[in-house]
Protein backbone atom coordinates (compact mmCIF):
# COMPACT_ATOMS: atom_id res chain seq x y z
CA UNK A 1 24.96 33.19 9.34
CA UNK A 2 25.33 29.46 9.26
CA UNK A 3 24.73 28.01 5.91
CA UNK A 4 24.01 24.38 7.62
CA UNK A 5 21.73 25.76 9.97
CA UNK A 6 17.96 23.85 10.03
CA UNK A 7 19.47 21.04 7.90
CA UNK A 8 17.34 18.51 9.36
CA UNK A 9 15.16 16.66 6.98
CA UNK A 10 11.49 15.11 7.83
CA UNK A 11 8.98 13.80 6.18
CA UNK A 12 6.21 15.87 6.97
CA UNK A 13 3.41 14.10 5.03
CA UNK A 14 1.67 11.02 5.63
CA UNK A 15 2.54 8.43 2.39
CA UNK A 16 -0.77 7.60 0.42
CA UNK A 17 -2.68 4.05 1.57
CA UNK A 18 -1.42 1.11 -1.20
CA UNK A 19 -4.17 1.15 -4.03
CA UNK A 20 -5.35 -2.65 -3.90
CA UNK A 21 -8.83 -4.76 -4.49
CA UNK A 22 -11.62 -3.03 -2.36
CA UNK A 23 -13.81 -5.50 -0.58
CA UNK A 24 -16.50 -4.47 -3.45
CA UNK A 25 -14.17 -5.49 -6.19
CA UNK A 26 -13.93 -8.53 -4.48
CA UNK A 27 -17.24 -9.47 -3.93
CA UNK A 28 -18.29 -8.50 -7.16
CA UNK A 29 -15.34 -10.80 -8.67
CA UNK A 30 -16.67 -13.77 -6.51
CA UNK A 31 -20.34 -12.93 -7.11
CA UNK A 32 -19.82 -13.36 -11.31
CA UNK A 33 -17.58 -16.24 -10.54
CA UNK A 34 -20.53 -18.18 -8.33
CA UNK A 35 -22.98 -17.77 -10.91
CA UNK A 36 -20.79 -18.95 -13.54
CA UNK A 37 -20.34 -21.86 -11.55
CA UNK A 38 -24.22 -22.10 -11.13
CA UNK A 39 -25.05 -21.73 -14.65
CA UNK A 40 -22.48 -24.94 -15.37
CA UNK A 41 -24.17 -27.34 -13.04
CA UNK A 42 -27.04 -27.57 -15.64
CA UNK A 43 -26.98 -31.19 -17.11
CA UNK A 44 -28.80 -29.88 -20.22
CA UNK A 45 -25.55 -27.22 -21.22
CA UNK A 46 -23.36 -30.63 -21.53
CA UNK A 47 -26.07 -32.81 -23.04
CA UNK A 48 -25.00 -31.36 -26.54
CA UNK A 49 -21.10 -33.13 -26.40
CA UNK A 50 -22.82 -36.80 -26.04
CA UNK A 51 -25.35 -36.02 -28.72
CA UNK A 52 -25.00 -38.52 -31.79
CA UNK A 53 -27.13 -37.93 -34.80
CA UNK A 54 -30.06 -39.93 -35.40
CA UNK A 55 -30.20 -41.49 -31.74
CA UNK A 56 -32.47 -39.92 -29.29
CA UNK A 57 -30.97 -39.21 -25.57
CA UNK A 58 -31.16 -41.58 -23.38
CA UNK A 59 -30.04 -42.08 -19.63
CA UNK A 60 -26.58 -42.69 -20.33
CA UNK A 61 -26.30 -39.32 -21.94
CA UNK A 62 -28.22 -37.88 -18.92
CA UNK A 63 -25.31 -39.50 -16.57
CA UNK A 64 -22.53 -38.10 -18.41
CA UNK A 65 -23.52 -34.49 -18.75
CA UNK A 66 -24.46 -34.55 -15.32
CA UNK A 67 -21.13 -35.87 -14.26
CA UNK A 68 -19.73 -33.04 -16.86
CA UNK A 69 -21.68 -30.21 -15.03
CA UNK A 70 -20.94 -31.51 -11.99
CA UNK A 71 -17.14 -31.22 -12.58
CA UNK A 72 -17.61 -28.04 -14.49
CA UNK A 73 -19.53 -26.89 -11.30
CA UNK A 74 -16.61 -27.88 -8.59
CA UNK A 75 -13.89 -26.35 -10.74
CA UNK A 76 -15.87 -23.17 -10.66
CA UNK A 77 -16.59 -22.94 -7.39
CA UNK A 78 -12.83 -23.71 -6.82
CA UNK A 79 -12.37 -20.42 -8.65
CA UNK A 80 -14.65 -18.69 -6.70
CA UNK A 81 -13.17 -19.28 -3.34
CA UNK A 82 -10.03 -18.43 -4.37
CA UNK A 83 -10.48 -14.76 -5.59
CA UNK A 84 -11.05 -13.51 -2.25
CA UNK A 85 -7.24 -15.45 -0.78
CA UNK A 86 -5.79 -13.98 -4.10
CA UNK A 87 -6.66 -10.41 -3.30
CA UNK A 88 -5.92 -10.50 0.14
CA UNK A 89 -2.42 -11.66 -0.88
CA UNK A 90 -2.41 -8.81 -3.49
CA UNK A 91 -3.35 -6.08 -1.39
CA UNK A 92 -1.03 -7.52 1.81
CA UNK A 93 1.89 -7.44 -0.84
CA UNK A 94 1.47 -3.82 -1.86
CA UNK A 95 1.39 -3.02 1.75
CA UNK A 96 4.66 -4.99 2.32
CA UNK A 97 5.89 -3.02 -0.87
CA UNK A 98 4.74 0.70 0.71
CA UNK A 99 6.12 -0.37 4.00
CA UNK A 100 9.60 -1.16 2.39
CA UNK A 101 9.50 1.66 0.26
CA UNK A 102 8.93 4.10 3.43
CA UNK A 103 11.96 2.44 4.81
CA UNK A 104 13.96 3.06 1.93
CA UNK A 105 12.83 6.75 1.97
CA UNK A 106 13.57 7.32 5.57
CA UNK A 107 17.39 5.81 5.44
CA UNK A 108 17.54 8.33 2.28
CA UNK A 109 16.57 11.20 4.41
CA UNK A 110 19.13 9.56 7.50
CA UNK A 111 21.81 9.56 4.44
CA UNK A 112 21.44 13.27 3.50
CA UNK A 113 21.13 14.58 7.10
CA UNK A 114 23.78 12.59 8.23
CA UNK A 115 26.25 14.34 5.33
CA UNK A 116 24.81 17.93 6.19
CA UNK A 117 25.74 17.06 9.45
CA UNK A 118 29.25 15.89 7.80
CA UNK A 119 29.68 19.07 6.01
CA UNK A 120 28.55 21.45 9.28
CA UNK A 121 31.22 19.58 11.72
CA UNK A 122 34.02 20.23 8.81
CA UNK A 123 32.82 23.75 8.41
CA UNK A 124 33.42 24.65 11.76
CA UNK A 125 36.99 22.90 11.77
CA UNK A 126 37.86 24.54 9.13
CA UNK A 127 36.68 28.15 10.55
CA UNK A 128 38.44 27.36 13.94
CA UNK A 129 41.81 26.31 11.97
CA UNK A 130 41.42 29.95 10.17
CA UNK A 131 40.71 31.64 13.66
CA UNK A 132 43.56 29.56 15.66
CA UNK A 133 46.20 30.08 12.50
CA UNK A 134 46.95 26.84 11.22
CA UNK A 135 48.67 26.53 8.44
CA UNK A 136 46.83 25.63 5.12
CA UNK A 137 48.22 22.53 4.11
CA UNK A 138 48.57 20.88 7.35
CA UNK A 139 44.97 21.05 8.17
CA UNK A 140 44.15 20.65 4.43
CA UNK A 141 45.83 16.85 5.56
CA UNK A 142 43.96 16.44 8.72
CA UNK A 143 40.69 17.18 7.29
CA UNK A 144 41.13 14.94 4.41
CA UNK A 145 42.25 11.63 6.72
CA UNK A 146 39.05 12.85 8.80
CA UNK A 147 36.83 13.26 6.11
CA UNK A 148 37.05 9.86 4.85
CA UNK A 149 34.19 8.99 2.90
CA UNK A 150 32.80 12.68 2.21
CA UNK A 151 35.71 13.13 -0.21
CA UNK A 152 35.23 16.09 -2.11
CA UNK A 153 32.54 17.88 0.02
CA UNK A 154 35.67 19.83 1.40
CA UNK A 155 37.14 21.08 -1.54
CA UNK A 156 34.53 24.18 -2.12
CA UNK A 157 35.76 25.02 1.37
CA UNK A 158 39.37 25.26 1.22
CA UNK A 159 39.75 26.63 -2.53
């Protein structure tokens, strides 16, 4: 019986979809961000900074806490429409990073079937140099400048 025989490797399962933001996540992210934003545009939360004690507000105090929330507001909403570009880039990198991973895994699996390959052709060599009477040592030297890179994967063979 051939000890090489059904050496071919597959991957026979289907690699788990990348874990990422779900569309929920990110509408939930961008939903809390917008009303942050909306509860900053009130005048009245940055009236407090311009208070002075013992002067009542007047309309210059009005101008700059509007201009506060105002500012407060835009860099909010900057926030806001940025969390859905952020995890879109997030979850197209982990894709990128599952797609080079399969890659990797598949030229692993080309590796190892392309040694068992390796090992079956110098298996049979080596069982038609016993059948055809070649001497040991001879053939020992053939198969080594043949083998090349497999090295020592011949050694178990020929004792």
């Amino acid at each position: 019986m051939d000890p090489f025989a059904g050496n071919q490797v597959t991957m026979n399962t289907k690699a788990p979809k990348p874990t990422g933001f779900a569309p929920q996540q990110t509408d939930a992210a961008y939903n809390f961000q917008r009303a942050q934003a909306d509860a900053v545009a009130d005048p009245r939360l940055n009236m407090k900074a311009y208070d002075k004690a013992g002067l009542s507000r007047g309309k210059g105090q009005q101008g700059y806490a509007a201009a506060g929330a105002a500012n407060a507001y835009a860099g909010q909403m900057a926030q806001a429409q940025n969390i859905p570009l952020m995890d879109a880039a997030a979850n197209a990198n982990l894709g990128l990073q599952q797609a080079a991973s399969q890659d990797q895994m598949g030229l692993a699996l080309a590796r190892l079937q392309e040694q068992a390959a390796q090992q079956q052709a110098m298996a049979n060599l080596q069982r038609q140099a016993n059948a055809s009477g070649f001497s040991g040592g001879m053939f020992k030297n053939l198969l080594g400048s043949i083998g090349g890179s497999s090295g020592g994967l011949l050694s178990g063979l020929m004792g």
